[in-house]
PDB file of N, CA and C in Angstrom:
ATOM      1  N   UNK A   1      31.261  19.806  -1.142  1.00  0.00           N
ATOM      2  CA  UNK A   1      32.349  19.349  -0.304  1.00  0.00           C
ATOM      3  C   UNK A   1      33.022  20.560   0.334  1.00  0.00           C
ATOM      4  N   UNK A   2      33.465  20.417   1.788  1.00  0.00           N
ATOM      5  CA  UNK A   2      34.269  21.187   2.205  1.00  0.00           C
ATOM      6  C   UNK A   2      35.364  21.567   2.214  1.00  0.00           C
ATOM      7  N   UNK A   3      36.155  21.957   1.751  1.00  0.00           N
ATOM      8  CA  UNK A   3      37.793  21.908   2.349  1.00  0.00           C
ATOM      9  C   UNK A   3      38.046  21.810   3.956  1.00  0.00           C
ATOM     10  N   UNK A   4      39.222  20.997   3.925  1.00  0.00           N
ATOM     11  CA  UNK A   4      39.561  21.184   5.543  1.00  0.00           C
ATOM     12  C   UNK A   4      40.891  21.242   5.231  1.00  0.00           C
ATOM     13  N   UNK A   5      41.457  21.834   7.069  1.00  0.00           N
ATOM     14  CA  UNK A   5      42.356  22.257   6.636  1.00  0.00           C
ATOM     15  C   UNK A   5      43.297  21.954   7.897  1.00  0.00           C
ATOM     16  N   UNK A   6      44.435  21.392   7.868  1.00  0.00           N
ATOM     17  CA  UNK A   6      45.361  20.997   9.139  1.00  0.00           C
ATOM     18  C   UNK A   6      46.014  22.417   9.817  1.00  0.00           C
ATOM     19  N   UNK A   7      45.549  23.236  11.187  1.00  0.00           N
ATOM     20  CA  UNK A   7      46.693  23.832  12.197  1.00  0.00           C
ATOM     21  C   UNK A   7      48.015  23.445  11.901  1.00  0.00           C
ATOM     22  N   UNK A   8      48.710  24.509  12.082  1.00  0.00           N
ATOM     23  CA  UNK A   8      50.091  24.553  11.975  1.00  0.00           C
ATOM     24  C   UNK A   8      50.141  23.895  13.371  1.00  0.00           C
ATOM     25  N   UNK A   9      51.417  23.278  14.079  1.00  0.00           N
ATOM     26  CA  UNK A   9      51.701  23.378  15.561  1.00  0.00           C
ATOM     27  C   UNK A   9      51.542  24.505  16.179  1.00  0.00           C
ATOM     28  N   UNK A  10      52.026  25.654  15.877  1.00  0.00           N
ATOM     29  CA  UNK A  10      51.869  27.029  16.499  1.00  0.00           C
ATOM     30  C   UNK A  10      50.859  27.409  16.574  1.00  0.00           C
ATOM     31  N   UNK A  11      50.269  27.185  15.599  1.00  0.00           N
ATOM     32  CA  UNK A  11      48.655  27.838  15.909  1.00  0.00           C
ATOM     33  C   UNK A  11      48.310  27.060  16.693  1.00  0.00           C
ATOM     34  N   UNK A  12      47.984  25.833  16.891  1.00  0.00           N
ATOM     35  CA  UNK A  12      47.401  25.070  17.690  1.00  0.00           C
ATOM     36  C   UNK A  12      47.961  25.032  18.885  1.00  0.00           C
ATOM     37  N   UNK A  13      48.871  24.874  19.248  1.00  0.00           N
ATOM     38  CA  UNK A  13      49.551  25.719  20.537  1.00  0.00           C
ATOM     39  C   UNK A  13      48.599  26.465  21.313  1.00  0.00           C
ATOM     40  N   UNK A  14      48.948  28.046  20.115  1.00  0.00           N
ATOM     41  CA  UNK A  14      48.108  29.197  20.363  1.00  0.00           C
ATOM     42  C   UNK A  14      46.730  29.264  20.760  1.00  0.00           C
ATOM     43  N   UNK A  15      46.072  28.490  20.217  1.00  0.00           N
ATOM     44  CA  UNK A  15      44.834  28.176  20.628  1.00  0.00           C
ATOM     45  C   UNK A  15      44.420  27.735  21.913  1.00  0.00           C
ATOM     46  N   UNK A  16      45.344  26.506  22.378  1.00  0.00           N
ATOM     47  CA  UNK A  16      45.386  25.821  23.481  1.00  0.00           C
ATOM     48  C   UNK A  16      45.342  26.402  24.587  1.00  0.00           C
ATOM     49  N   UNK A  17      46.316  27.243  24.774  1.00  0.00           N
ATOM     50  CA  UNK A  17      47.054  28.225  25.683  1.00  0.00           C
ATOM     51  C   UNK A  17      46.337  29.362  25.670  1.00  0.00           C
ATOM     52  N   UNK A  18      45.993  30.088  24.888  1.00  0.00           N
ATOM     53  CA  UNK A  18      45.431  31.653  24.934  1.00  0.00           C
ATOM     54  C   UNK A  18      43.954  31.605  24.783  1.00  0.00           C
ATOM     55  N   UNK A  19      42.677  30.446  24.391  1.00  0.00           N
ATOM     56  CA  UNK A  19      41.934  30.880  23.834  1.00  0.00           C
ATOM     57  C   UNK A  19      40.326  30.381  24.657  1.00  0.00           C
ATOM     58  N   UNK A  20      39.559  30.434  25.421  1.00  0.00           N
ATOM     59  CA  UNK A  20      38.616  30.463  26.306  1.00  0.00           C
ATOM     60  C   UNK A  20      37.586  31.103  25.665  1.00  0.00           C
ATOM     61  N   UNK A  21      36.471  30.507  25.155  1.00  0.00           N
ATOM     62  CA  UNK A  21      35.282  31.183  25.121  1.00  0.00           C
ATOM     63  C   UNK A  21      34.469  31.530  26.505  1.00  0.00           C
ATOM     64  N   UNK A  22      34.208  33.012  26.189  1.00  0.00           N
ATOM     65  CA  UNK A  22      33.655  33.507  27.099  1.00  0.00           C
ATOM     66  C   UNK A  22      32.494  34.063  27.385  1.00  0.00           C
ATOM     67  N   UNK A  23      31.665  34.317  25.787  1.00  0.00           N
ATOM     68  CA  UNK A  23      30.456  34.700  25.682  1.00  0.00           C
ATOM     69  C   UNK A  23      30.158  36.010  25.777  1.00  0.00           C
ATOM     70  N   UNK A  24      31.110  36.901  25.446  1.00  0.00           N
ATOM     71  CA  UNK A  24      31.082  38.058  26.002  1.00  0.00           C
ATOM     72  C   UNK A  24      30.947  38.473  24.136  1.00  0.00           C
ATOM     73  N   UNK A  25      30.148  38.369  23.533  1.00  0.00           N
ATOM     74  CA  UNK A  25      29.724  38.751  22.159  1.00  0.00           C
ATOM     75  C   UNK A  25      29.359  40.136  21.734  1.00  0.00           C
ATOM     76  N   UNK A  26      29.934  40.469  20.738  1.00  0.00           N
ATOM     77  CA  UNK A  26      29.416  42.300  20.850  1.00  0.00           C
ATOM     78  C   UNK A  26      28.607  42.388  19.591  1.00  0.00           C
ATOM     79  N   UNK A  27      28.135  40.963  18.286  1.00  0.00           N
ATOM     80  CA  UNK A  27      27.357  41.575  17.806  1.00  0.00           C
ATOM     81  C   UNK A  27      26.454  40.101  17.796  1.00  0.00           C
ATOM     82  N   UNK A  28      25.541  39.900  16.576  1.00  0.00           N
ATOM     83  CA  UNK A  28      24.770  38.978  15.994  1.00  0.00           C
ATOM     84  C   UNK A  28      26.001  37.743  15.593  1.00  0.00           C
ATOM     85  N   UNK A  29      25.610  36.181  16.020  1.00  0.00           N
ATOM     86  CA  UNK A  29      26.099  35.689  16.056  1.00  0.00           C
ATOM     87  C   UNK A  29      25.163  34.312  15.435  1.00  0.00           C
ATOM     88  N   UNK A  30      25.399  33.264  14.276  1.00  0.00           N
ATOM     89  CA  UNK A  30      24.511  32.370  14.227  1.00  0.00           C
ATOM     90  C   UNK A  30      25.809  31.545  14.461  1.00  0.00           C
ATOM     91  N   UNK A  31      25.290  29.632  15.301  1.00  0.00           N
ATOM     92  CA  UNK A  31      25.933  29.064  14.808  1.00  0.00           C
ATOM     93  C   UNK A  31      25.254  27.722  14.218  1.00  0.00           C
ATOM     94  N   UNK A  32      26.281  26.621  13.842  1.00  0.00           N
ATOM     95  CA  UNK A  32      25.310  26.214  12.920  1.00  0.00           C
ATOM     96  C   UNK A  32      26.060  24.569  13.277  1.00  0.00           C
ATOM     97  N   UNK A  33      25.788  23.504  13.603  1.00  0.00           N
ATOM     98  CA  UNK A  33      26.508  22.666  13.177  1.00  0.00           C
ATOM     99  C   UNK A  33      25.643  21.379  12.980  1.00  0.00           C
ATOM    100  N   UNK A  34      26.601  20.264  12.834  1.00  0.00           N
ATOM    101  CA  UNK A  34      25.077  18.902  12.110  1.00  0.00           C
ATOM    102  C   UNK A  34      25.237  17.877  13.361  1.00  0.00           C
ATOM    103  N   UNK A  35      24.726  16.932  13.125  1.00  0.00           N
ATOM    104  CA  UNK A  35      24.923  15.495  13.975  1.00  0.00           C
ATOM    105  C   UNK A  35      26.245  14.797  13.117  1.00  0.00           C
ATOM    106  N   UNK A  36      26.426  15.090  12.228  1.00  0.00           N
ATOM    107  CA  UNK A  36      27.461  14.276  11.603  1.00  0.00           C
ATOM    108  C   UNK A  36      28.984  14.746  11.219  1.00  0.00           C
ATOM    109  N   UNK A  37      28.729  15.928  12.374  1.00  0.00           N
ATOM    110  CA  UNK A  37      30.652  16.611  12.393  1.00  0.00           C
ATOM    111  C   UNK A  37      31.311  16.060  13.136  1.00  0.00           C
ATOM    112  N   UNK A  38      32.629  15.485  12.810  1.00  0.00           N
ATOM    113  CA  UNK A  38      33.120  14.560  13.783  1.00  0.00           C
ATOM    114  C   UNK A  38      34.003  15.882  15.024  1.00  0.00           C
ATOM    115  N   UNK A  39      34.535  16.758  14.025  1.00  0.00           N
ATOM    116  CA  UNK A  39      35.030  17.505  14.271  1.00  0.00           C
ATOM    117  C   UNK A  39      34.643  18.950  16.240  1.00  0.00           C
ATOM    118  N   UNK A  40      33.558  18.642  15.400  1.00  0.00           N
ATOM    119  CA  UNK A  40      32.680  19.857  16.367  1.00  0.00           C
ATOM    120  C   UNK A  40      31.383  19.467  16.900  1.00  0.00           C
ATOM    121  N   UNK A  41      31.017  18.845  17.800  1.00  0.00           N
ATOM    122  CA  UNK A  41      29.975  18.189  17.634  1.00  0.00           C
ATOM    123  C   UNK A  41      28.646  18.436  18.181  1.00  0.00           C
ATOM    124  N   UNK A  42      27.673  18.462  17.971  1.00  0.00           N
ATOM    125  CA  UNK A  42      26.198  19.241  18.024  1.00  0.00           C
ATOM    126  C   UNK A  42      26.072  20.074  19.420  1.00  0.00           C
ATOM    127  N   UNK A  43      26.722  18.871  20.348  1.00  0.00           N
ATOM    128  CA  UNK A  43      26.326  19.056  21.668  1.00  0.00           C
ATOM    129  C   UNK A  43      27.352  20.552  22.288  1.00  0.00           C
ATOM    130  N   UNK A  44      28.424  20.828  22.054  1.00  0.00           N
ATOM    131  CA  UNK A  44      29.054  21.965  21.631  1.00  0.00           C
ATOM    132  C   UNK A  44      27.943  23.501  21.194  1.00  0.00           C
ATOM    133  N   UNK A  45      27.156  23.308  20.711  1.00  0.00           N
ATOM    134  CA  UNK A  45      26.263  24.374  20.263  1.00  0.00           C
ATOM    135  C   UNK A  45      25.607  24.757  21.538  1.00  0.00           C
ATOM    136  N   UNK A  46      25.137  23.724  22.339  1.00  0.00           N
ATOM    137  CA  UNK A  46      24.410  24.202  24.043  1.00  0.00           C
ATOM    138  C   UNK A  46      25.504  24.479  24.609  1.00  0.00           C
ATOM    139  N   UNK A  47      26.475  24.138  24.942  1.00  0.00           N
ATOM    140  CA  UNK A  47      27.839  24.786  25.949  1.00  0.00           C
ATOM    141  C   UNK A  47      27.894  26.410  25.779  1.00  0.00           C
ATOM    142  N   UNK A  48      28.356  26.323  24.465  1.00  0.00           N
ATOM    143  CA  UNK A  48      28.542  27.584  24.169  1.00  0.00           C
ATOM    144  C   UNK A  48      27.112  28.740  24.099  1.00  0.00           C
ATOM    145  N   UNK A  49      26.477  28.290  23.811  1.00  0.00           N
ATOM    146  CA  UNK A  49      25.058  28.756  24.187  1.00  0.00           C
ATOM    147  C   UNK A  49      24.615  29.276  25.561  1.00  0.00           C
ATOM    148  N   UNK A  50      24.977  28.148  26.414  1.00  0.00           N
ATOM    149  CA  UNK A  50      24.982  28.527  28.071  1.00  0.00           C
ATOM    150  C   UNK A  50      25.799  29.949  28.278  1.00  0.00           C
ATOM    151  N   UNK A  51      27.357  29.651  27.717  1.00  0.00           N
ATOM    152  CA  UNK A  51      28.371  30.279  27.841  1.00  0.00           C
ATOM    153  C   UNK A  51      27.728  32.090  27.397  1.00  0.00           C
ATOM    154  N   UNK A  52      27.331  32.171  26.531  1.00  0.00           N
ATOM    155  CA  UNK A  52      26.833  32.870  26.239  1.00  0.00           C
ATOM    156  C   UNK A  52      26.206  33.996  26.848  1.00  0.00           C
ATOM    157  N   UNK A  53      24.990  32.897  27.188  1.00  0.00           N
ATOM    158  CA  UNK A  53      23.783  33.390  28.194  1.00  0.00           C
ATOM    159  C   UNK A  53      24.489  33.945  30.102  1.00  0.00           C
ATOM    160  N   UNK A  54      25.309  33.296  30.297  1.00  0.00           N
ATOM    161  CA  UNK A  54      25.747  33.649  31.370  1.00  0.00           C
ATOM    162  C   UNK A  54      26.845  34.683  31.269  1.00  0.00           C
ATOM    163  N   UNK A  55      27.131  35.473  30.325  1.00  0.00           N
ATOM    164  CA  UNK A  55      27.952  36.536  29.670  1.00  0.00           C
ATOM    165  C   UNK A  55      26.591  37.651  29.281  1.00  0.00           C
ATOM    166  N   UNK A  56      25.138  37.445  29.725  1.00  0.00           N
ATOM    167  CA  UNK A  56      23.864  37.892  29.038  1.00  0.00           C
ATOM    168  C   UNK A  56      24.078  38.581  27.677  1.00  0.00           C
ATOM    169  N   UNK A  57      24.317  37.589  26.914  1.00  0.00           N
ATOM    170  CA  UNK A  57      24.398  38.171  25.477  1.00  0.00           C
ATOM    171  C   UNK A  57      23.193  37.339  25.046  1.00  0.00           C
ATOM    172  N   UNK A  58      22.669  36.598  25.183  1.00  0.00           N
ATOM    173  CA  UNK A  58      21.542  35.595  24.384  1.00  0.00           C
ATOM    174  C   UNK A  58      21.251  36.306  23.619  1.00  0.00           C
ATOM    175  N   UNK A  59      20.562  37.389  23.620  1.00  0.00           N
ATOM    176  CA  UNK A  59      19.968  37.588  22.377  1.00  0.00           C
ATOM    177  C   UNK A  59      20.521  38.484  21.124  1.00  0.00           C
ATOM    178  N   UNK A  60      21.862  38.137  21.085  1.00  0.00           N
ATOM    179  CA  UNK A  60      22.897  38.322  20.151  1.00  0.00           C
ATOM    180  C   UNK A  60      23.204  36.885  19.254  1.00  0.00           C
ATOM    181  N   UNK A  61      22.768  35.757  20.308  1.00  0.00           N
ATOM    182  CA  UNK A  61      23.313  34.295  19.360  1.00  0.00           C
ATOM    183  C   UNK A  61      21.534  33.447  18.543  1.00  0.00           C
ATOM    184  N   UNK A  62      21.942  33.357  17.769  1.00  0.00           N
ATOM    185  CA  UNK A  62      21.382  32.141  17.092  1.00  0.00           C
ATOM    186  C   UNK A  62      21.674  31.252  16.938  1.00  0.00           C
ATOM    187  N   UNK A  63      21.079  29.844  17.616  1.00  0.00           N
ATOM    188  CA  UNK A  63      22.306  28.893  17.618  1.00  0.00           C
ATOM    189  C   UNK A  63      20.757  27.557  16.624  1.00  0.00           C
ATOM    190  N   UNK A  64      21.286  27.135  15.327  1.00  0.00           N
ATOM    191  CA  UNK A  64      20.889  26.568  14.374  1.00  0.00           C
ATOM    192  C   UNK A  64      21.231  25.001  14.650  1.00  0.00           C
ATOM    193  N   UNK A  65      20.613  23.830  14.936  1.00  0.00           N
ATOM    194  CA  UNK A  65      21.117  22.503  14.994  1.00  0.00           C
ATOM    195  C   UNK A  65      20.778  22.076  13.939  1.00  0.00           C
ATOM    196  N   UNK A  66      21.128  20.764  13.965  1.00  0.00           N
ATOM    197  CA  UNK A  66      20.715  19.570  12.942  1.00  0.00           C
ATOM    198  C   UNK A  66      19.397  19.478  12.413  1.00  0.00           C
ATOM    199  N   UNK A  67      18.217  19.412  13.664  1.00  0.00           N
ATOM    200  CA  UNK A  67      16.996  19.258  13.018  1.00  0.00           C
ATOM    201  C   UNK A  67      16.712  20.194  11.834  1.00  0.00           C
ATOM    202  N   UNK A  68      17.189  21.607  12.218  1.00  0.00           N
ATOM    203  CA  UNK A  68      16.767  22.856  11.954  1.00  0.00           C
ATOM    204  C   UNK A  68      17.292  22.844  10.630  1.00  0.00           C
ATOM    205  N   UNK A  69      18.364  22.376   9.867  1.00  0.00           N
ATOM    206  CA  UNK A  69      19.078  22.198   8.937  1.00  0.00           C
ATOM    207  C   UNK A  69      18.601  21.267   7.684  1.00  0.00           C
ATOM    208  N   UNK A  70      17.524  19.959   8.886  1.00  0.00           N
ATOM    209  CA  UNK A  70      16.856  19.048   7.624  1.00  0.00           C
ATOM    210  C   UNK A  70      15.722  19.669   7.139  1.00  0.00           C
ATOM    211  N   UNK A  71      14.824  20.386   8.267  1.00  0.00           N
ATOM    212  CA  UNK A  71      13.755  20.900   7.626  1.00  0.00           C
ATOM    213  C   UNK A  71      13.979  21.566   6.537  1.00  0.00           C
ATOM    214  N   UNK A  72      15.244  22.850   6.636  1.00  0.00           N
ATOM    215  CA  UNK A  72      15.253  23.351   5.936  1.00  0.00           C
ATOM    216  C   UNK A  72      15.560  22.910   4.490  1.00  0.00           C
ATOM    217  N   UNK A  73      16.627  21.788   4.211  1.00  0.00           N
ATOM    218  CA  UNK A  73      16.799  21.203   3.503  1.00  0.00           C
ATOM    219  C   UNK A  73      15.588  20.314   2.577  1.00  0.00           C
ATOM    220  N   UNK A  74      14.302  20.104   3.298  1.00  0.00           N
ATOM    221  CA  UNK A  74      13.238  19.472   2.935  1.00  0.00           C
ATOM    222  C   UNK A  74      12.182  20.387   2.133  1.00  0.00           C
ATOM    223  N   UNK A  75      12.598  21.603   2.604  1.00  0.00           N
ATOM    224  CA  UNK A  75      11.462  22.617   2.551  1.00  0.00           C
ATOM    225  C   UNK A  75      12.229  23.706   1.012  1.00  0.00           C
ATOM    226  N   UNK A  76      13.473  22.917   0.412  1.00  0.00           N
ATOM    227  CA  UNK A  76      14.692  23.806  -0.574  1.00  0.00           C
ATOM    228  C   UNK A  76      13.283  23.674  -1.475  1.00  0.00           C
ATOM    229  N   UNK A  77      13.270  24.495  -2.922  1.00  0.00           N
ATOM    230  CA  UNK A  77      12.706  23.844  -4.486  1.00  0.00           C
ATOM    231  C   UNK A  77      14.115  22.838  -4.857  1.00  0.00           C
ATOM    232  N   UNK A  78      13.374  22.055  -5.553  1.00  0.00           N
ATOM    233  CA  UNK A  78      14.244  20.914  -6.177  1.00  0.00           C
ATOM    234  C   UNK A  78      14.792  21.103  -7.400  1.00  0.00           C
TER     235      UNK A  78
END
């Protein structure tokens, strides 16, 4: 299980107001998310991916989906 965790107002504010991904990455980057985050959701992983690539960092990101997550999960020892 995860913890989650509620933004203050201020932070979330802060976020709102100040914070733009831009893709401008300076090192190794994986990301990782599932089909079943309500939160963040798969399709988010190509945006930022694009975002990325048009900042030419690509080959700084690894970007890990869902499929990639069951195999691996299939392929654990039990």
């Amino acid at each position: 299980m995860v913890a989650r965790y509620d933004a203050t107002p201020d932070a979330a504010n802060y976020v709102d107001k100040n914070y733009s991904p831009t893709g401008k990455i300076q090192f190794p980057v994986i990301t990782l998310h599932t089909d079943q985050d309500p939160l963040v959701p798969e399709f988010h992983e190509a945006i930022y991916a694009d975002t990325v690539g048009q900042a030419g960092n690509s080959d700084l990101l690894v970007a890990l989906g869902a499929g990639v997550m069951w195999r691996w999960r299939r392929q654990m020892p039990r």
